[in-house]
Protein backbone atom coordinates (compact mmCIF):
# COMPACT_ATOMS: atom_id res chain seq x y z
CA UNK A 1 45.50 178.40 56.89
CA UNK A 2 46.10 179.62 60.46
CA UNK A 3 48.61 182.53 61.37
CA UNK A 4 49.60 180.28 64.02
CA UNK A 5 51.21 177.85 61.11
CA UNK A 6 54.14 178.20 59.61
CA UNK A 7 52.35 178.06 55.87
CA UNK A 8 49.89 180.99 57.01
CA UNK A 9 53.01 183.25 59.34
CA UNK A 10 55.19 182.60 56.21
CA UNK A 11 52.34 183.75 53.87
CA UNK A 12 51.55 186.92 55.12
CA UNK A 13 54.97 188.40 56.04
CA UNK A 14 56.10 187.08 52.62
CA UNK A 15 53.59 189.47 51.44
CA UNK A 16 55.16 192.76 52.98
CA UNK A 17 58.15 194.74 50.73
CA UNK A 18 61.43 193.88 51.81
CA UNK A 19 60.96 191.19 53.89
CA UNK A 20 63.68 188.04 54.85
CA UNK A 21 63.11 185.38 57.32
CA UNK A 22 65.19 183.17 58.87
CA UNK A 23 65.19 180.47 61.21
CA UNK A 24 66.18 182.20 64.54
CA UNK A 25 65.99 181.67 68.34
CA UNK A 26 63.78 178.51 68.00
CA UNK A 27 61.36 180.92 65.77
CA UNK A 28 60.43 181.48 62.41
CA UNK A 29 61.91 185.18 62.61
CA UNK A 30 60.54 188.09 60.13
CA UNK A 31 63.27 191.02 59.26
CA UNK A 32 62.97 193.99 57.15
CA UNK A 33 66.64 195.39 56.71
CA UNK A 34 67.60 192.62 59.01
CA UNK A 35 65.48 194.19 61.80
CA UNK A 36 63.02 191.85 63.15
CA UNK A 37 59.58 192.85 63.00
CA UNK A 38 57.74 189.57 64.15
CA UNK A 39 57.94 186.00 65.08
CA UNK A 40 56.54 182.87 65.35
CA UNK A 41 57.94 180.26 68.17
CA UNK A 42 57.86 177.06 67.16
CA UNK A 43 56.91 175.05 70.57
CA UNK A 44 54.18 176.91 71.70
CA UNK A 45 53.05 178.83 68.32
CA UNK A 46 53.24 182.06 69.63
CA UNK A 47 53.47 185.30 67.76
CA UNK A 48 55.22 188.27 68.87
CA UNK A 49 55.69 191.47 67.09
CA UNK A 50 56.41 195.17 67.97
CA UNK A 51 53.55 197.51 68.74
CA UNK A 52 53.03 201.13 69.69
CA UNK A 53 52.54 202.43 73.55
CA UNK A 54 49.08 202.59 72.94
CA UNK A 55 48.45 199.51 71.31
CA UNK A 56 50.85 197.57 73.96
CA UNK A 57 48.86 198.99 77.01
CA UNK A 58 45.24 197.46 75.18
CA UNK A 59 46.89 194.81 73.49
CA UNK A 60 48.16 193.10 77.09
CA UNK A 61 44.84 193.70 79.03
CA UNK A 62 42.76 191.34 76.31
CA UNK A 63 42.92 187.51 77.01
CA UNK A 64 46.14 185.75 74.80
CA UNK A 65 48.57 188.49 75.24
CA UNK A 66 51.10 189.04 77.10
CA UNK A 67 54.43 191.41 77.43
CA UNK A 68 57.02 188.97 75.40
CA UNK A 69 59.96 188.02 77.01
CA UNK A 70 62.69 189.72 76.63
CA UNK A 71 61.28 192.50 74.35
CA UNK A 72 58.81 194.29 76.38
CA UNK A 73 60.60 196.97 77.48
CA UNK A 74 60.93 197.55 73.88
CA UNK A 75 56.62 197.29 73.35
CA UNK A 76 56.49 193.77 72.03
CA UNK A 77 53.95 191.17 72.61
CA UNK A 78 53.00 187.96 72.10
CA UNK A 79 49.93 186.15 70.91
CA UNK A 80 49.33 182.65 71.89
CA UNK A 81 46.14 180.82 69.56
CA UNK A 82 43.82 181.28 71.78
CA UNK A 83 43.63 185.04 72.11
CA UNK A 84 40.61 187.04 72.08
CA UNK A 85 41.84 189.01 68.81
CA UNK A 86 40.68 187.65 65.40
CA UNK A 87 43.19 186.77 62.84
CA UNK A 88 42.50 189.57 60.56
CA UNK A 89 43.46 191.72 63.92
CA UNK A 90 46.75 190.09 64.49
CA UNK A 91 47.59 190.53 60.24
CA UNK A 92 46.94 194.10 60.68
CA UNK A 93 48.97 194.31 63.98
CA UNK A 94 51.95 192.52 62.05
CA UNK A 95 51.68 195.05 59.42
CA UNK A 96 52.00 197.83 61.56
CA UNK A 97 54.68 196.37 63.33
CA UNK A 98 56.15 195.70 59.51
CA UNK A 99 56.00 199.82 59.35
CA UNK A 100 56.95 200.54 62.46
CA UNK A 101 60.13 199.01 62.04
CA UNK A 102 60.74 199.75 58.38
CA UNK A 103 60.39 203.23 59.37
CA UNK A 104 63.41 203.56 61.53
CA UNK A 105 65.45 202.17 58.57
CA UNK A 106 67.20 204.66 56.55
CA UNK A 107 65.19 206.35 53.25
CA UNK A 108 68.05 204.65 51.24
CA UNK A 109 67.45 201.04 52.73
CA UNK A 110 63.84 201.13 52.72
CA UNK A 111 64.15 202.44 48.42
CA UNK A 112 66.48 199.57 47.85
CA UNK A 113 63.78 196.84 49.77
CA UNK A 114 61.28 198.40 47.94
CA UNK A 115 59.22 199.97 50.78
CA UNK A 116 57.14 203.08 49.94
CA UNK A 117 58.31 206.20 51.29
């Protein structure tokens, strides 16, 4: 099951506390507290999610990412299927991006969706 599915996207961001998706801006959309933390288009099978400055800046040099549209400013990317990064590199990235976001929610939300403090 690829990442680049909806079975395997669905899967994994199923498998992160306080998470909701929703069919969004012709995307499978992942929210935590109704912020979106990643997606998955559903023409080309892209996945975007947020990233650190750090990250962003490596992240867009390798082959298969890019700044995504729209939310770079913001340090997304996106991830087309034939990156260079490995699938258990783009889980991890999607986790992080599950925490970065999750921590900007407040210490009430994130008790009530079950998120670790």
């Amino acid at each position: 099951m690829s990442l680049f599915d909806r079975d395997g996207f669905e899967a994994l961001v199923r498998s992160l506390p306080g998470t909701s998706l929703v069919d969004q801006w012709d995307a499978r959309v992942a929210k935590v507290g109704d912020k979106v933390f990643t997606l998955l288009t559903d023409a080309e099978r892209r996945i975007c999610f947020k990233v650190s400055e750090e990250s962003f800046e490596i992240l867009t040099a390798l082959g298969g990412v890019a700044q995504a549209p729209y939310f770079a400013k913001r340090k997304w990317v996106t991830v087309d299927p034939e990156t260079e990064l490995a699938a258990a590199e783009i889980a991890e990235y999607i986790r992080r991006s599950h925490r970065l976001v999750a921590g900007g929610l407040t210490r009430k939300l994130r008790a009530e969706l079950g998120i670790p403090a």
